[in-house]
N, C-alpha and C. Protein backbone atom coordinates (compact mmCIF):
# COMPACT_ATOMS: atom_id res chain seq x y z
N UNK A 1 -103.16 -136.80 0.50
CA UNK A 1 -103.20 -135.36 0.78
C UNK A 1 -104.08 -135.09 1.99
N UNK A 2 -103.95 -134.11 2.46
CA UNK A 2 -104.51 -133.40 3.91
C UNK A 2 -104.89 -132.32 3.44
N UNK A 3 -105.76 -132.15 4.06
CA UNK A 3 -106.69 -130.58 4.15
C UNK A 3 -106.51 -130.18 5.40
N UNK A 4 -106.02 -128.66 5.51
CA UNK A 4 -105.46 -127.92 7.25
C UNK A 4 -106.56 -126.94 6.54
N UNK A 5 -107.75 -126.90 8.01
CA UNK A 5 -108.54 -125.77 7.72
C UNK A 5 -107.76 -124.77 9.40
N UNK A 6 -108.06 -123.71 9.20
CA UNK A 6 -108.16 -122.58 10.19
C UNK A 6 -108.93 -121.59 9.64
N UNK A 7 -109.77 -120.99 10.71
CA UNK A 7 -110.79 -119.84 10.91
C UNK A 7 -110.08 -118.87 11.89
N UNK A 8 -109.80 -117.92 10.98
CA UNK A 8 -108.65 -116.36 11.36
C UNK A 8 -110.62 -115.54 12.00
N UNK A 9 -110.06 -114.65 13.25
CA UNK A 9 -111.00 -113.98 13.67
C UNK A 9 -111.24 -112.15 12.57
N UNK A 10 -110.41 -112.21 12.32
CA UNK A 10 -110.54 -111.06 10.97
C UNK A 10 -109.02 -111.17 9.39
N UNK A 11 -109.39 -110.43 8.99
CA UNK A 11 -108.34 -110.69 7.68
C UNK A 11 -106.74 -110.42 8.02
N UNK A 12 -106.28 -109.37 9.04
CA UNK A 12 -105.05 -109.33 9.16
C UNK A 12 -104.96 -110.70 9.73
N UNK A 13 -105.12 -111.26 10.65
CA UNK A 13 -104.48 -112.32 10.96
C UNK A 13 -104.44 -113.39 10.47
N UNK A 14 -105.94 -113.41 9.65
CA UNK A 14 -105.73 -114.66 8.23
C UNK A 14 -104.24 -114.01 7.50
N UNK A 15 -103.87 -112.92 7.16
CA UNK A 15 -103.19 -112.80 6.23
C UNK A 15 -101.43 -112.95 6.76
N UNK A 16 -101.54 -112.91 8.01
CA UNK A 16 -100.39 -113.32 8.27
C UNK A 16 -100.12 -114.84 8.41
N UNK A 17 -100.93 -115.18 8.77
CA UNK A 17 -100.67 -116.83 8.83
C UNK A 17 -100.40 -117.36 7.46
N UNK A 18 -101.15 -116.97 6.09
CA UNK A 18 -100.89 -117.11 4.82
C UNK A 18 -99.09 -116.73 4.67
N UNK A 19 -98.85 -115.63 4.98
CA UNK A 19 -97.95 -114.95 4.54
C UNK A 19 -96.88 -116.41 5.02
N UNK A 20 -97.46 -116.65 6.64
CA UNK A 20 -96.00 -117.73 7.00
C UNK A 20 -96.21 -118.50 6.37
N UNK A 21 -97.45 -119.51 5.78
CA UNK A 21 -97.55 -120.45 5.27
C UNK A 21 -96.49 -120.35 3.38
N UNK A 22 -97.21 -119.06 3.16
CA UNK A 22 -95.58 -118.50 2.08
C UNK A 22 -94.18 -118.70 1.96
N UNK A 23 -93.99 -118.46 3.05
CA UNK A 23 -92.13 -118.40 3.90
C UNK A 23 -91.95 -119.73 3.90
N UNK A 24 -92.74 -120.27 4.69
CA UNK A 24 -92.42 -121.97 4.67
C UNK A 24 -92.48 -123.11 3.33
N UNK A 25 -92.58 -122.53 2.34
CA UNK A 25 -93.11 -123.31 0.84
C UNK A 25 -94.17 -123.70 0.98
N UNK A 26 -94.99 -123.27 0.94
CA UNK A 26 -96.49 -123.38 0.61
C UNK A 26 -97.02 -122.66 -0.43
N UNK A 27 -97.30 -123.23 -1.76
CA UNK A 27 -97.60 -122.91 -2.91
C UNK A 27 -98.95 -122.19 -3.15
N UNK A 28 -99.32 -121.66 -4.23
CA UNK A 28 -100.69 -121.08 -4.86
C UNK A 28 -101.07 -121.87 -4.67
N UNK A 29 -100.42 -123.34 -4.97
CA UNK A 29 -101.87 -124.40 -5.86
C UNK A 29 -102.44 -125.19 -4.24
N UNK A 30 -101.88 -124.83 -3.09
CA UNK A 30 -102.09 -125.44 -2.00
C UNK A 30 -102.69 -124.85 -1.05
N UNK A 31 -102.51 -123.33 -1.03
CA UNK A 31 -103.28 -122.42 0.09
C UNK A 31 -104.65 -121.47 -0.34
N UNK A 32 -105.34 -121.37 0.56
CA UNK A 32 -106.94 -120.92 -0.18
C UNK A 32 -107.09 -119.99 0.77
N UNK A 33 -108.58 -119.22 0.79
CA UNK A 33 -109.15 -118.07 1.40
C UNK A 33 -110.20 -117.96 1.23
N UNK A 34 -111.51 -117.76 2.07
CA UNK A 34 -112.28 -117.29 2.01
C UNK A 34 -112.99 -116.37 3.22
N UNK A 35 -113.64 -115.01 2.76
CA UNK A 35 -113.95 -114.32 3.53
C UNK A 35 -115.13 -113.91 2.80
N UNK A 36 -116.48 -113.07 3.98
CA UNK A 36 -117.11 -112.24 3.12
C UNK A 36 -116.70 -110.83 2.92
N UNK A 37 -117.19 -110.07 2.14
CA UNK A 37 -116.33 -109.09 1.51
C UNK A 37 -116.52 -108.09 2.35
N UNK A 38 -117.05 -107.68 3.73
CA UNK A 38 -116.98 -107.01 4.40
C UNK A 38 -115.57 -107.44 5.29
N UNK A 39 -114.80 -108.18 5.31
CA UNK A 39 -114.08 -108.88 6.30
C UNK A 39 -113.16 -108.05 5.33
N UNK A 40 -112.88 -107.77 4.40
CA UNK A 40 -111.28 -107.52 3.60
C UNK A 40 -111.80 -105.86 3.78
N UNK A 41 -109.99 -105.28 3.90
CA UNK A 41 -109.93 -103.99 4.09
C UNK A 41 -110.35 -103.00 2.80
N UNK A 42 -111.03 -102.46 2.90
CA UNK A 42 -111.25 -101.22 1.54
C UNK A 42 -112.64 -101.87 0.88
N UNK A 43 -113.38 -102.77 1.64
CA UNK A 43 -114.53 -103.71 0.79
C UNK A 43 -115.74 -103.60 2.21
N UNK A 44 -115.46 -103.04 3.23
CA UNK A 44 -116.31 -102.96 3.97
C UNK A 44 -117.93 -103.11 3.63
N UNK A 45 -117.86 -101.68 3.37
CA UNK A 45 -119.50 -101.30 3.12
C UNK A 45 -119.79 -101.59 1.32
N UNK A 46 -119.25 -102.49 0.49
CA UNK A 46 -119.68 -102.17 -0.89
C UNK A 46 -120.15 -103.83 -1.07
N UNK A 47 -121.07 -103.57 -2.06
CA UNK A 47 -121.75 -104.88 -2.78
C UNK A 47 -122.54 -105.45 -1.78
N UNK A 48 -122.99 -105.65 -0.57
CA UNK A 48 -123.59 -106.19 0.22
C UNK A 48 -125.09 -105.95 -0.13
N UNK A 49 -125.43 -105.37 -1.61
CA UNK A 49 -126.82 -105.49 -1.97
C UNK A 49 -127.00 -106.59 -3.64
N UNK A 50 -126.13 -106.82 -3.51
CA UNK A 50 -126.26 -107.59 -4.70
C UNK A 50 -126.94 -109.00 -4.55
N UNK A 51 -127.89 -109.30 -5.64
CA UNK A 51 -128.29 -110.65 -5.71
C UNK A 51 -127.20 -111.79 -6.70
N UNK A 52 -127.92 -113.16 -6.41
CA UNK A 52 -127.02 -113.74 -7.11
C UNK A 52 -127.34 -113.16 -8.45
N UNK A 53 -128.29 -112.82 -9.26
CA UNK A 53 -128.48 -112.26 -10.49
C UNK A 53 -127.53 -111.12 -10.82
N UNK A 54 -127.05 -110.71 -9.77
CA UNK A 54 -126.19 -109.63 -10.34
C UNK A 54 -124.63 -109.45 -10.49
N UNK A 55 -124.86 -110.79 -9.97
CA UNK A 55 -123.06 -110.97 -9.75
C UNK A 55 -122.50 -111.44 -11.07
N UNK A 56 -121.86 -110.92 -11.73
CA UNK A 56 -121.48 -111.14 -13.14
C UNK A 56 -119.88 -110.37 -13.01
N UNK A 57 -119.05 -111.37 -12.47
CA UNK A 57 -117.81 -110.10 -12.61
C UNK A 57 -117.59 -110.08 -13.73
N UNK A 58 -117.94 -110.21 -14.79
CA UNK A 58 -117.28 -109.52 -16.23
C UNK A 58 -117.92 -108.60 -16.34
N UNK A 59 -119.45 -108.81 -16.40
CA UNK A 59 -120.06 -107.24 -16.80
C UNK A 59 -120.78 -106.29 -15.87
N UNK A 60 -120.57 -107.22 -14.85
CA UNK A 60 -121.48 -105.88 -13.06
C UNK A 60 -120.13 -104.40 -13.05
N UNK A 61 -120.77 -103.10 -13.00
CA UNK A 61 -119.76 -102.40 -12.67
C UNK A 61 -119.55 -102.49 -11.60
N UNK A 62 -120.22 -102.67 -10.39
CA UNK A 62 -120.22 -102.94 -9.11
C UNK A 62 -119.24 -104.04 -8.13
N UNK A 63 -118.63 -105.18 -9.16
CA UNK A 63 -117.67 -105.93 -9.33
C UNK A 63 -116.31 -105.95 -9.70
N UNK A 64 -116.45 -105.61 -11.28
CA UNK A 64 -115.18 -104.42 -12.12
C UNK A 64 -114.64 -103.97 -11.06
N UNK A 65 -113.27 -104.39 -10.90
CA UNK A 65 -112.63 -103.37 -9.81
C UNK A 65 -112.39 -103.79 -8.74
N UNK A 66 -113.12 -104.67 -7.91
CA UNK A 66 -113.08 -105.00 -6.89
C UNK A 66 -112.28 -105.96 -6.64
N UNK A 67 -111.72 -107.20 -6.99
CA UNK A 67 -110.42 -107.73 -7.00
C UNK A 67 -109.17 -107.14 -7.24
N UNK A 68 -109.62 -105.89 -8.44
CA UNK A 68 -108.43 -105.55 -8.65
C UNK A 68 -107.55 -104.82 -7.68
N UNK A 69 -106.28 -104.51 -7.04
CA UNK A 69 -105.93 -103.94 -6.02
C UNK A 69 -106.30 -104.57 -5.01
N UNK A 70 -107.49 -105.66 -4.75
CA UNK A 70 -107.85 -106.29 -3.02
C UNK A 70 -106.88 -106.44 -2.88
N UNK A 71 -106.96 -106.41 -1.37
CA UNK A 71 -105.77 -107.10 -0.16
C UNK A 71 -105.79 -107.98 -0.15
N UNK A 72 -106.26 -109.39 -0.63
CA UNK A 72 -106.02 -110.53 -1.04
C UNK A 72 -105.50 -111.22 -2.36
N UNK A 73 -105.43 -110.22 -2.76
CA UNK A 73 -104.25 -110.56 -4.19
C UNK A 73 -102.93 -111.03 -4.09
N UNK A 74 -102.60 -110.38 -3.10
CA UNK A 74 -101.20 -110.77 -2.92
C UNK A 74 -100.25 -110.67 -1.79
N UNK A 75 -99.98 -112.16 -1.09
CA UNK A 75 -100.11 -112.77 0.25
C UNK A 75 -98.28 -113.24 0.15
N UNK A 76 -97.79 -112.61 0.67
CA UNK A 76 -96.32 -113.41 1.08
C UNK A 76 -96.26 -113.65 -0.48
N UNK A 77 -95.68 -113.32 -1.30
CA UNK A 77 -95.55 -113.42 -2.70
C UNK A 77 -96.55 -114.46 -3.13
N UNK A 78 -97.48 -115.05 -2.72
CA UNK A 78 -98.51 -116.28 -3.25
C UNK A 78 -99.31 -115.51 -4.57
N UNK A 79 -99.01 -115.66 -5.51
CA UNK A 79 -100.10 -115.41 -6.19
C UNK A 79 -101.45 -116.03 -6.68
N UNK A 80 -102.53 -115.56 -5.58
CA UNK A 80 -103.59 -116.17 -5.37
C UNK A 80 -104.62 -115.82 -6.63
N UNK A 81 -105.16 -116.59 -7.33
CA UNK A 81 -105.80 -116.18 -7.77
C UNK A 81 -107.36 -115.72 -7.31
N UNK A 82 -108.15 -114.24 -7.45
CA UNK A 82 -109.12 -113.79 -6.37
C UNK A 82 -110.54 -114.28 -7.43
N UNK A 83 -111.58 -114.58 -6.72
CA UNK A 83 -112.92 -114.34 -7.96
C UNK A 83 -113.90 -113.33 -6.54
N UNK A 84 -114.85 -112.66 -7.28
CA UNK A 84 -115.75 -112.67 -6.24
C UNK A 84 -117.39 -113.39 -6.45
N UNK A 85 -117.92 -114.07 -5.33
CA UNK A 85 -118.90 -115.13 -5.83
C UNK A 85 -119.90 -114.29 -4.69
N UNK A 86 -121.26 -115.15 -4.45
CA UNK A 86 -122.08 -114.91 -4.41
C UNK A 86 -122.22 -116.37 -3.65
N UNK A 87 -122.71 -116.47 -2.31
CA UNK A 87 -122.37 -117.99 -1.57
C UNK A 87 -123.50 -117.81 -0.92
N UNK A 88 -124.29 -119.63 -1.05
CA UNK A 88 -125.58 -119.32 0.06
C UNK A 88 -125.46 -118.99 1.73
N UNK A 89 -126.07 -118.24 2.41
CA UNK A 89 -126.23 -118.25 3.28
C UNK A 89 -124.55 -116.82 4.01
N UNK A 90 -124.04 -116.53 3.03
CA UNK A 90 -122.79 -115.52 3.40
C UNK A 90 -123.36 -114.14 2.39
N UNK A 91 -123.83 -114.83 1.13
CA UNK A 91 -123.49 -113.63 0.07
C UNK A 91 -122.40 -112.84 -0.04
N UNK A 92 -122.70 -111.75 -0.96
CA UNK A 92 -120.90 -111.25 -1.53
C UNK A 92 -119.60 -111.71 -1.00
N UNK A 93 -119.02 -112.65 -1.38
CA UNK A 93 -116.95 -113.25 -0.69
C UNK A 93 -116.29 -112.69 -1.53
N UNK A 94 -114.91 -112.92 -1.07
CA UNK A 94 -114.05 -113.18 -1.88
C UNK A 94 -113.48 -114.52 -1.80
N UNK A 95 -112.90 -114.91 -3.06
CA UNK A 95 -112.68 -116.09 -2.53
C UNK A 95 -110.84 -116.42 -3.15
N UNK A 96 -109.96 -117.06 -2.70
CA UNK A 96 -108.75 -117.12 -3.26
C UNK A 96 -108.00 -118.51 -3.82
N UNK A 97 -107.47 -118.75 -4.11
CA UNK A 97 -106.28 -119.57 -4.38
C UNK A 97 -106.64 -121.17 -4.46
N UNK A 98 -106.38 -122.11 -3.92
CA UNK A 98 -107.20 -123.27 -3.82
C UNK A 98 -108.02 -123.83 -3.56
N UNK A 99 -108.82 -122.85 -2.60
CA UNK A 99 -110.18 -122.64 -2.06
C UNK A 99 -111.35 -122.56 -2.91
N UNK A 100 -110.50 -121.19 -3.29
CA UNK A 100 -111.44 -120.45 -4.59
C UNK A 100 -111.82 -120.95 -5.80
N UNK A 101 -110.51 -121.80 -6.44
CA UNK A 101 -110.86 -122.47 -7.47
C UNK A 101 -112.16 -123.45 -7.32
N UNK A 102 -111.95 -124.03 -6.14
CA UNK A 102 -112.85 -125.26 -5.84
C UNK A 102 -114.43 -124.88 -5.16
N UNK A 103 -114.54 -123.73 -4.71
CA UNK A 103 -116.01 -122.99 -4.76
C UNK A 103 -116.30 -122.77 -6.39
N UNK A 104 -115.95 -122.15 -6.91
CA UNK A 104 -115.82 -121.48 -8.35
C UNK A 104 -115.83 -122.77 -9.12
N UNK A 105 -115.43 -123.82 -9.09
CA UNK A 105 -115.88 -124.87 -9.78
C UNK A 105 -116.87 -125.37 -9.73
N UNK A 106 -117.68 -125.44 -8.54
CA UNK A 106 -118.48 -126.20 -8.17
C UNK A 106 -119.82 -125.57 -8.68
N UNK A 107 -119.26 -124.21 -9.04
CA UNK A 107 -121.01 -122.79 -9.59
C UNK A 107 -120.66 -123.29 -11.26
N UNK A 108 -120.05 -123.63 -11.56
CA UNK A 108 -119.96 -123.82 -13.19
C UNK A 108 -121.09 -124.12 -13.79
N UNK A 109 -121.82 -123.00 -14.29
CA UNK A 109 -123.02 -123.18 -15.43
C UNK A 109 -123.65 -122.77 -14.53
N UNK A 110 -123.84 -122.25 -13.11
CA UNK A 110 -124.61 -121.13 -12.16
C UNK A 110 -125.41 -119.87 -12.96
N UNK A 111 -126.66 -119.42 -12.90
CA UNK A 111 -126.35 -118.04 -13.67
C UNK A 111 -125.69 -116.95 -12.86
N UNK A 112 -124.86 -116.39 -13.72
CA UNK A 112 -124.55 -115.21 -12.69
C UNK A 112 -123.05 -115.25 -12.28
N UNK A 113 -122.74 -116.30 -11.55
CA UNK A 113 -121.56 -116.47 -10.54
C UNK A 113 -122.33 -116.71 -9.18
N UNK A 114 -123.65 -117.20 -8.94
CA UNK A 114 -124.28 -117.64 -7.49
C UNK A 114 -123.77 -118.84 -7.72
N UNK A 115 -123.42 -119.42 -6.81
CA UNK A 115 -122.25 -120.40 -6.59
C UNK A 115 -123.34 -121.57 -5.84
N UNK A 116 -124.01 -122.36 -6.23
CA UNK A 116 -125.01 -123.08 -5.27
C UNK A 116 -124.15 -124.15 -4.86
N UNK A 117 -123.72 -124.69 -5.06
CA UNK A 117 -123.15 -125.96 -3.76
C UNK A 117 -122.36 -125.09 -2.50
N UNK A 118 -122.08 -123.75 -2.75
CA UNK A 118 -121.42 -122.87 -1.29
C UNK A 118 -120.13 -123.39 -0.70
N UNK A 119 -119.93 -122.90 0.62
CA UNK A 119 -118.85 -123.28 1.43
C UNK A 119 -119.16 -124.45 1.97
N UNK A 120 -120.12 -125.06 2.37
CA UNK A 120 -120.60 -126.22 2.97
C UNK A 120 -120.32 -127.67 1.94
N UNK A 121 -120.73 -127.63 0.62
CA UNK A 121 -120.39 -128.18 -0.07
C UNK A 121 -118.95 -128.58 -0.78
N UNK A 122 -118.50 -127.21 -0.88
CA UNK A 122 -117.06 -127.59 -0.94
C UNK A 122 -115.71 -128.34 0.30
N UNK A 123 -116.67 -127.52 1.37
CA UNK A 123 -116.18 -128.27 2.56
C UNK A 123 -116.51 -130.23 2.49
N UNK A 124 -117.45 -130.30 2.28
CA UNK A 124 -117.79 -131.98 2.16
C UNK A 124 -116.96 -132.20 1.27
N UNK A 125 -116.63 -131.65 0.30
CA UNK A 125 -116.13 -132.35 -1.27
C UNK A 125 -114.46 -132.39 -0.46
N UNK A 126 -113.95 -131.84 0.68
CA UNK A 126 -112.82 -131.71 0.96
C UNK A 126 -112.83 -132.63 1.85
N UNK A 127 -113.76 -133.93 2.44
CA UNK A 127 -113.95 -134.66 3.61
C UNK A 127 -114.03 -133.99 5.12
N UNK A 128 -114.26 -132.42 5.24
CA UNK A 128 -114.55 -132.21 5.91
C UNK A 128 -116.27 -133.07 6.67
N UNK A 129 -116.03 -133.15 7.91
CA UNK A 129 -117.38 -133.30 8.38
C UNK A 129 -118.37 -132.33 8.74
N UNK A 130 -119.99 -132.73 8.38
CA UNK A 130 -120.65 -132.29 8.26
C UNK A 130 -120.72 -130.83 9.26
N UNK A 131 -120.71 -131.30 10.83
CA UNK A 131 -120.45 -131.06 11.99
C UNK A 131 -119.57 -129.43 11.94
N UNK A 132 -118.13 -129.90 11.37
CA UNK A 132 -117.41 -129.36 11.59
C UNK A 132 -117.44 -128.15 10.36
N UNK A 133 -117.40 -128.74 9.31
CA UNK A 133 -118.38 -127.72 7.90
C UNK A 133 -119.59 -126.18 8.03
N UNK A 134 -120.26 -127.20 9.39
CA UNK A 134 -121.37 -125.87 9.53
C UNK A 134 -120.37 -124.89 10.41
N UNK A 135 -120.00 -125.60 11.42
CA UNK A 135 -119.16 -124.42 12.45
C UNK A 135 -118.26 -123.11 11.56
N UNK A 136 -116.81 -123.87 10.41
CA UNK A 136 -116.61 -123.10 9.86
C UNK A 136 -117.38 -122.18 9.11
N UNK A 137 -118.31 -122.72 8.46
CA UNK A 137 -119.05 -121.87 7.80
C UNK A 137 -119.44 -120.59 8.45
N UNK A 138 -120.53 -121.23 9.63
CA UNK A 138 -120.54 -120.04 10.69
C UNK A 138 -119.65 -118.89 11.29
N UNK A 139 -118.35 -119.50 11.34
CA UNK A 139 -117.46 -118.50 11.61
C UNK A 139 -117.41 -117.54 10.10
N UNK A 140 -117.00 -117.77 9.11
CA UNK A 140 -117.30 -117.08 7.91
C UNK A 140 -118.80 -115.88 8.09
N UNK A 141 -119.53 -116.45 8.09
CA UNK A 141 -120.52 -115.67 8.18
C UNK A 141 -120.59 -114.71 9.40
N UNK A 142 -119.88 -115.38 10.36
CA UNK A 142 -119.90 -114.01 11.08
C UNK A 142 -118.14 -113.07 11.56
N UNK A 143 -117.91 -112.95 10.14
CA UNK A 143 -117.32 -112.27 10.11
C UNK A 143 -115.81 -112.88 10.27
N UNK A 144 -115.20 -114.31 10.00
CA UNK A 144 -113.98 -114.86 10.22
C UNK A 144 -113.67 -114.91 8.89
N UNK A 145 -112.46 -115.16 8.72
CA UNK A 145 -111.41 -115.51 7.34
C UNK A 145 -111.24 -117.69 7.51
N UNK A 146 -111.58 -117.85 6.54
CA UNK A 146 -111.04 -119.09 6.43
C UNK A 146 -109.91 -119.25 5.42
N UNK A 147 -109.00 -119.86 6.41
CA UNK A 147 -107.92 -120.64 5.38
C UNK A 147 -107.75 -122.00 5.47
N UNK A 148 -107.34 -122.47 4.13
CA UNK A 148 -107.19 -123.98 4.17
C UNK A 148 -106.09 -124.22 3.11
N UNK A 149 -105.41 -125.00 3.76
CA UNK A 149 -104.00 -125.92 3.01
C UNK A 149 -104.36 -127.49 2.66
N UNK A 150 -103.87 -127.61 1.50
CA UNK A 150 -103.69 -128.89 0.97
C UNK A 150 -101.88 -129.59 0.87
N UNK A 151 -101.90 -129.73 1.81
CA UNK A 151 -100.78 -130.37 2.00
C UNK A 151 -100.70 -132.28 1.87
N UNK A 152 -99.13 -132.38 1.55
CA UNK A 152 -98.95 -133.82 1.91
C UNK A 152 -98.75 -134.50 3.16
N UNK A 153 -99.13 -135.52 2.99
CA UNK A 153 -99.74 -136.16 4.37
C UNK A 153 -98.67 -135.80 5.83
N UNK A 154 -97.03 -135.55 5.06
CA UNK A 154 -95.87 -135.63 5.79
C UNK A 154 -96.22 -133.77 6.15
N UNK A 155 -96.61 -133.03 5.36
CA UNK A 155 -96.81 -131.52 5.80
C UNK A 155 -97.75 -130.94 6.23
N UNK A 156 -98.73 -132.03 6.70
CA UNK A 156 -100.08 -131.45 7.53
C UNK A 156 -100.17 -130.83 8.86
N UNK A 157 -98.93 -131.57 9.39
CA UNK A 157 -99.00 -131.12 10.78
C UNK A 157 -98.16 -129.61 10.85
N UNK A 158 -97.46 -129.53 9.85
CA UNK A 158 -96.62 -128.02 9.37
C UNK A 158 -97.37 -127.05 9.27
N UNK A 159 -98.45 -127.69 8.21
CA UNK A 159 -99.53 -126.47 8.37
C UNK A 159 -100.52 -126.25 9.30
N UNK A 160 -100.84 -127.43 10.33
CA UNK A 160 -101.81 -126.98 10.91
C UNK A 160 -101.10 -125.85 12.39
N UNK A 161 -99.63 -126.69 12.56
CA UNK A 161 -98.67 -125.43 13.42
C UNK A 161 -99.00 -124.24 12.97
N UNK A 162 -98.53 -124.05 11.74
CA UNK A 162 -98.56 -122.64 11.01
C UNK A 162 -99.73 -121.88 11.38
N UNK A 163 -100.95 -122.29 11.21
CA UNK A 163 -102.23 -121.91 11.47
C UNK A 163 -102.28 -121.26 12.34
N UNK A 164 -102.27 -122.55 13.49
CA UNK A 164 -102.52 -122.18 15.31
C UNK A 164 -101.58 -121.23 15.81
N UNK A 165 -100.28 -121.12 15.53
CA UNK A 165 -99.34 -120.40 16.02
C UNK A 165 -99.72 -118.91 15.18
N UNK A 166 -100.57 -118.64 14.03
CA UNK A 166 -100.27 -117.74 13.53
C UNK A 166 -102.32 -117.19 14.16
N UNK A 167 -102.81 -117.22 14.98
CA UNK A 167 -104.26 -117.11 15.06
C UNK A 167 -105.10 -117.76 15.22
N UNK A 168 -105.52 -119.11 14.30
CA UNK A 168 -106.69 -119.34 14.41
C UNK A 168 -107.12 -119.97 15.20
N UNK A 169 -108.75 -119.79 15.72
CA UNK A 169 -109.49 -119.74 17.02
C UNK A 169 -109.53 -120.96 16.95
N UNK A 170 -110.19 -121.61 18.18
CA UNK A 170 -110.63 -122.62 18.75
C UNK A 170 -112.44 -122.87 18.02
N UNK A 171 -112.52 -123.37 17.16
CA UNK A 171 -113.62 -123.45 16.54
C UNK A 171 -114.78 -123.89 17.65
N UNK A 172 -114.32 -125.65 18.42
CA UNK A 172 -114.80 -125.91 19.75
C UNK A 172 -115.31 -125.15 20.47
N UNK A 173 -114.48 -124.25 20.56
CA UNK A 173 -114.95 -123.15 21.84
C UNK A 173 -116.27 -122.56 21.62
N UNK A 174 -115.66 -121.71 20.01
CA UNK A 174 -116.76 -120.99 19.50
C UNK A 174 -118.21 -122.15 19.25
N UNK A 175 -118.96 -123.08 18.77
CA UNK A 175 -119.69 -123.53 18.47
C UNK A 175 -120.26 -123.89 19.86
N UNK A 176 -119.74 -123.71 20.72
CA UNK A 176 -119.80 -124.06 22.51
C UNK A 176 -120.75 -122.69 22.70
N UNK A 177 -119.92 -121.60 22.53
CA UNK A 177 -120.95 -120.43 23.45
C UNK A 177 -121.51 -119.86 21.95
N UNK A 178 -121.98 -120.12 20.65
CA UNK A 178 -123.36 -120.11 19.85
C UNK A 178 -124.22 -121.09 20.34
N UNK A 179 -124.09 -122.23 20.28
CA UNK A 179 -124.89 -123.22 21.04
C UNK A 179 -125.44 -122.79 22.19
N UNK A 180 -124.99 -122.02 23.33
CA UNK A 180 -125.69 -121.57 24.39
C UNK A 180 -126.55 -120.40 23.97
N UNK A 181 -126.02 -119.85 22.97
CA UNK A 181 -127.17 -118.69 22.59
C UNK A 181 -128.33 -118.79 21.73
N UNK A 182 -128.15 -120.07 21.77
CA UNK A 182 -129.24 -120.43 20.78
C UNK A 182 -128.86 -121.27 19.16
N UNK A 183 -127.91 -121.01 18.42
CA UNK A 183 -127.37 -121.81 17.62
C UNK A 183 -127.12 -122.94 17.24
N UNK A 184 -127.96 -123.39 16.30
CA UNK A 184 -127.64 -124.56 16.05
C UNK A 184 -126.64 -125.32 14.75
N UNK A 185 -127.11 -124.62 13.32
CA UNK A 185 -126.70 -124.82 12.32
C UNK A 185 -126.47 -123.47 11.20
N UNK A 186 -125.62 -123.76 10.48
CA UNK A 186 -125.29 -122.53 9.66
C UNK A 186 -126.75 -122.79 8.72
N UNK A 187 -127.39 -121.55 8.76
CA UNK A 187 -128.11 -121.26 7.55
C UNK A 187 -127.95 -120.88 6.03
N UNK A 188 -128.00 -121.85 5.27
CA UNK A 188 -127.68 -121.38 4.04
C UNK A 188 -128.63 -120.44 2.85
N UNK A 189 -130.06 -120.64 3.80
CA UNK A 189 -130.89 -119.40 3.50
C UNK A 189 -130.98 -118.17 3.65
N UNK A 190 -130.39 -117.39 4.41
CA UNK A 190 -130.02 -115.96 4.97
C UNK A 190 -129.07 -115.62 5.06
N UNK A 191 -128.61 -115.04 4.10
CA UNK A 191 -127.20 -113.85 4.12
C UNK A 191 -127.46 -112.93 5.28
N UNK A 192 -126.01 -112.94 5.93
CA UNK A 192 -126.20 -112.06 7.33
C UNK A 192 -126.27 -110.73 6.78
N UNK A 193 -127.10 -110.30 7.87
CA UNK A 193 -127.44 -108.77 7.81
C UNK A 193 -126.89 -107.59 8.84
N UNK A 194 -126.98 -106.16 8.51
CA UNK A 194 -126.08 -105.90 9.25
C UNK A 194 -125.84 -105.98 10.93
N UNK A 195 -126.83 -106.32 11.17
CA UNK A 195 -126.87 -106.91 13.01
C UNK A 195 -126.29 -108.27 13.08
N UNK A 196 -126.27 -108.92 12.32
CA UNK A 196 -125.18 -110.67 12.57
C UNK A 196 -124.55 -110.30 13.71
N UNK A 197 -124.59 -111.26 14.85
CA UNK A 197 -123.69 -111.79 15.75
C UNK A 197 -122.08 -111.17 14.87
N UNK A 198 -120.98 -111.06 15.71
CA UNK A 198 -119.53 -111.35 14.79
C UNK A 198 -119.08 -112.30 15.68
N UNK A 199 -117.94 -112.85 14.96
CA UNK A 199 -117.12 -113.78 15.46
C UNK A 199 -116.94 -113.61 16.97
């Protein structure tokens, strides 16, 4: 199996590239999402004060609700399944489909739903490199959509077309001019605030 990551510069264009990755047979159990919850439409300004202590989507009212109806529910008929977590160094996401499961696994027995192994961790657990792990991450945090496909070895290059043709940036580039501004590594201590750099 192959892992196709792409980093969408906001959610419509993550969501179209999903949508093709849809059209083309690309299953629930293969396509993922993650954004922070300011990145999805109608989620702008809400929850961005929550600690991991409070993230309880069964019983936070502040939660209640907030998957329900997202714009990430439902992608080119994919039915993704959504959670919302609590990630070091992003705070409040959403997270979807094969992605999601595999953040959301990794918080099992977390209190709360604070998810401590994060995007960075799940990225390693996917053989992503270290290197390349922080960059995405970084794009996440400032404000990008990540998608990632698990494809077979014969449909990797399908999806990573799909990707590029449908948006996603030049990660290279980007880690090129943060690096000149000073950037070095994604912080998993500081949830961005509302001045963060964006993508």
């Amino acid at each position: 199996m192959d892992t196709v990551i792409g980093l969408f510069p906001d959610f419509h264009t993550a969501r179209e590239a999903v949508d093709a990755l849809g059209d083309h047979g690309f299953g629930d159990n293969e396509v993922g999402l993650v954004a922070r919850n300011r990145a999805v439409p109608g989620h702008e300004g809400h929850r961005n004060d929550l600690t991991p202590a409070a993230i309880a989507v069964e019983s936070d009212p502040r939660i209640e609700g907030a998957v329900e109806g997202a714009a990430i529910g439902s992608l080119a008929g994919l039915a993704l399944a959504v959670a919302a977590l609590v990630l070091p160094g992003l705070g409040p996401v959403f997270v979807a489909g094969a992605l999601g499961s595999l953040i959301a696994s990794t918080g099992a027995g977390a209190a709360a739903g604070a998810v401590t192994g994060g995007l960075l961790g799940t990225l390693a657990d996917l053989g992503v490199a270290d290197e390349h792990a922080e960059v995405y991450a970084e794009g996440v945090k400032r404000g990008g959509v990540l998608v990632t496909v698990h494809a077979s070895d014969e449909r990797g290059p399908e999806a990573r077309r799909l990707l590029y043709e449908h948006g996603a940036v030049d990660v290279e580039d980007h880690r090129d001019r943060w690096a000149e501004a000073g950037w070095d590594r994604f912080d998993t201590a500081n949830p961005p605030g509302e001045d963060y750099p964006r993508l």
